[in-house]
N, C-alpha and C. Protein backbone atom coordinates (compact mmCIF):
# COMPACT_ATOMS: atom_id res chain seq x y z
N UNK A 1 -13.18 -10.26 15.23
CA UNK A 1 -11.82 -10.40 15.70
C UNK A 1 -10.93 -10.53 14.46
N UNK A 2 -9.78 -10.03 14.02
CA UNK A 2 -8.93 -9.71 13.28
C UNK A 2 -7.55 -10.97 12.87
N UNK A 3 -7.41 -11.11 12.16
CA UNK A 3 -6.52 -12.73 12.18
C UNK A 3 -4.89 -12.11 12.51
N UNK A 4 -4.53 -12.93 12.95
CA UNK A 4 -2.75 -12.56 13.40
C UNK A 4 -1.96 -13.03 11.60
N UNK A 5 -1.10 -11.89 11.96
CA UNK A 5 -0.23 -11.46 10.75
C UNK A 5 0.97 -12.52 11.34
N UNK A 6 1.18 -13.67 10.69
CA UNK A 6 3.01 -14.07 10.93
C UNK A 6 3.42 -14.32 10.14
N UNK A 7 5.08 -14.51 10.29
CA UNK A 7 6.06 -15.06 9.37
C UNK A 7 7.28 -15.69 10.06
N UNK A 8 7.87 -16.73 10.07
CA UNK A 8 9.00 -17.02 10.38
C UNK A 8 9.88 -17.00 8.81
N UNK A 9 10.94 -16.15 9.45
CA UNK A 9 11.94 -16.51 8.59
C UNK A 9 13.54 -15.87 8.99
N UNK A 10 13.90 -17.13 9.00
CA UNK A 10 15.82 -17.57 9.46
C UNK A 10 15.25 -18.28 10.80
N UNK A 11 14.05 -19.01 11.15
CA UNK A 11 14.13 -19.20 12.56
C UNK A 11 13.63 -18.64 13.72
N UNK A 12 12.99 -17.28 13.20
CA UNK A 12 12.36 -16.05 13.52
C UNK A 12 11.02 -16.18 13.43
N UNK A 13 10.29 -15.83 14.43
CA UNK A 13 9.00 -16.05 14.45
C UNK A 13 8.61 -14.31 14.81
N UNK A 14 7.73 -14.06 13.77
CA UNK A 14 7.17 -12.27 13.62
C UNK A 14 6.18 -12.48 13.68
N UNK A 15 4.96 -11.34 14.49
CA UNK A 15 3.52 -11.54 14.64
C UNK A 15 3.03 -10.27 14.86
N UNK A 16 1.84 -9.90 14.28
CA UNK A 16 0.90 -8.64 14.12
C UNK A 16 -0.22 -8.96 14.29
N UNK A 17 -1.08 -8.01 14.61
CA UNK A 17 -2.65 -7.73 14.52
C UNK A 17 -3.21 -6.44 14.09
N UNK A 18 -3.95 -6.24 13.34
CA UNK A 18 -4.59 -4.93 12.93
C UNK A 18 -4.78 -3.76 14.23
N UNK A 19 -5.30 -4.64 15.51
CA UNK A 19 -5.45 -3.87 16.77
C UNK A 19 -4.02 -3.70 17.42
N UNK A 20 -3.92 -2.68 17.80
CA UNK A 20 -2.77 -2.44 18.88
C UNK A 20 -3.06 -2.62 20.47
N UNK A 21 -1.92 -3.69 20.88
CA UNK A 21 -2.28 -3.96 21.99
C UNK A 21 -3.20 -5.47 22.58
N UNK A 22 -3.72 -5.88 20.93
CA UNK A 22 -4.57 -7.37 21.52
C UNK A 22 -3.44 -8.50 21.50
N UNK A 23 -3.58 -9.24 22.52
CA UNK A 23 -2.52 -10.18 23.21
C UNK A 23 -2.50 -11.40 21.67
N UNK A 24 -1.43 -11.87 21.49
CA UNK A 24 -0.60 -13.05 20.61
C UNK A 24 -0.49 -13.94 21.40
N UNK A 25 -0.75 -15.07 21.09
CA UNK A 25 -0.23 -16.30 21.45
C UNK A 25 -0.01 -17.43 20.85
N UNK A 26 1.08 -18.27 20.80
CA UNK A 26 1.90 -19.14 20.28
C UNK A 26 2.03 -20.25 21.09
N UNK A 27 2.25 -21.84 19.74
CA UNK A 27 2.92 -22.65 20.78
C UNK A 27 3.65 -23.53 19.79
N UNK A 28 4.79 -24.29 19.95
CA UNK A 28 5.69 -24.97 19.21
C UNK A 28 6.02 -26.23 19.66
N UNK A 29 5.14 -27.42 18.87
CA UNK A 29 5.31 -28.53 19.01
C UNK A 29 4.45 -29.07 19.65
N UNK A 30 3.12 -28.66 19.36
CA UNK A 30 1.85 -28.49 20.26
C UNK A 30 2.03 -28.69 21.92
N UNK A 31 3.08 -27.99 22.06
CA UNK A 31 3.38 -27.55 23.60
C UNK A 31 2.67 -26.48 24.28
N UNK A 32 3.14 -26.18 25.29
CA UNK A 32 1.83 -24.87 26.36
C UNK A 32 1.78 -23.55 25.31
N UNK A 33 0.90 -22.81 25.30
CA UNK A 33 0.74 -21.62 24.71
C UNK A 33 1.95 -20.60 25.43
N UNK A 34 2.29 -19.68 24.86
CA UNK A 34 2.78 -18.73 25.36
C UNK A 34 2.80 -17.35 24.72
N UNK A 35 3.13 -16.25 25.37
CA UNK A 35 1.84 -14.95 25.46
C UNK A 35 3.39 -14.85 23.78
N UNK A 36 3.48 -14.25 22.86
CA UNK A 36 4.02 -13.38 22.20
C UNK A 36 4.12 -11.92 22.14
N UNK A 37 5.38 -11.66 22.81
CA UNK A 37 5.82 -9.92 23.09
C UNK A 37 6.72 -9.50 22.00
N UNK A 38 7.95 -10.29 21.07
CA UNK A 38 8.77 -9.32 20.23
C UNK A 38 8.86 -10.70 19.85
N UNK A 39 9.54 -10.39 18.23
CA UNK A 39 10.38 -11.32 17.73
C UNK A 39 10.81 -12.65 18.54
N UNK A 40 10.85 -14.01 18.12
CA UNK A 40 11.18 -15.14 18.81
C UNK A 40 11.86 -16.11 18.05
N UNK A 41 12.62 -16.84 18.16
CA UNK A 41 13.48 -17.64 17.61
C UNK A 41 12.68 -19.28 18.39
N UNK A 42 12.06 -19.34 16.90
CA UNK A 42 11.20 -21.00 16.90
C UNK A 42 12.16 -22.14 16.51
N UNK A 43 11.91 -22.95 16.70
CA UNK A 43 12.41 -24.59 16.55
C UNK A 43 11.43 -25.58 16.25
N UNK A 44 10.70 -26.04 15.14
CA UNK A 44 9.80 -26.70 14.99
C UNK A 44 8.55 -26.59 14.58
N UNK A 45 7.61 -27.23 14.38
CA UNK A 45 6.13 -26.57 13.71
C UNK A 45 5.40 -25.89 15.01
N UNK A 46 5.20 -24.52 14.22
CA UNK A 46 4.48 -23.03 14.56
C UNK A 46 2.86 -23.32 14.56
């Protein structure tokens, strides 16, 4: 399995994978996961 590519920056949360199409998921503030579809504007530790 392939490691996720991110970066926040201005607030911006960006995410990749080598595969096209394998599902992202995120959570901020060790709150619920949620799926990552485009660009996201984070608030807090990623």
């Amino acid at each position: 399995m392939p490691t996720v590519g991110a970066k926040i920056d201005g607030g911006v949360l960006s995410a990749n994978t080598a595969i096209k199409g394998l599902p992202i998921e995120y959570r901020v503030n060790s709150g619920q996961w949620q799926a990552y579809k485009q660009p996201v504007k984070v608030n807090g530790v990623v």
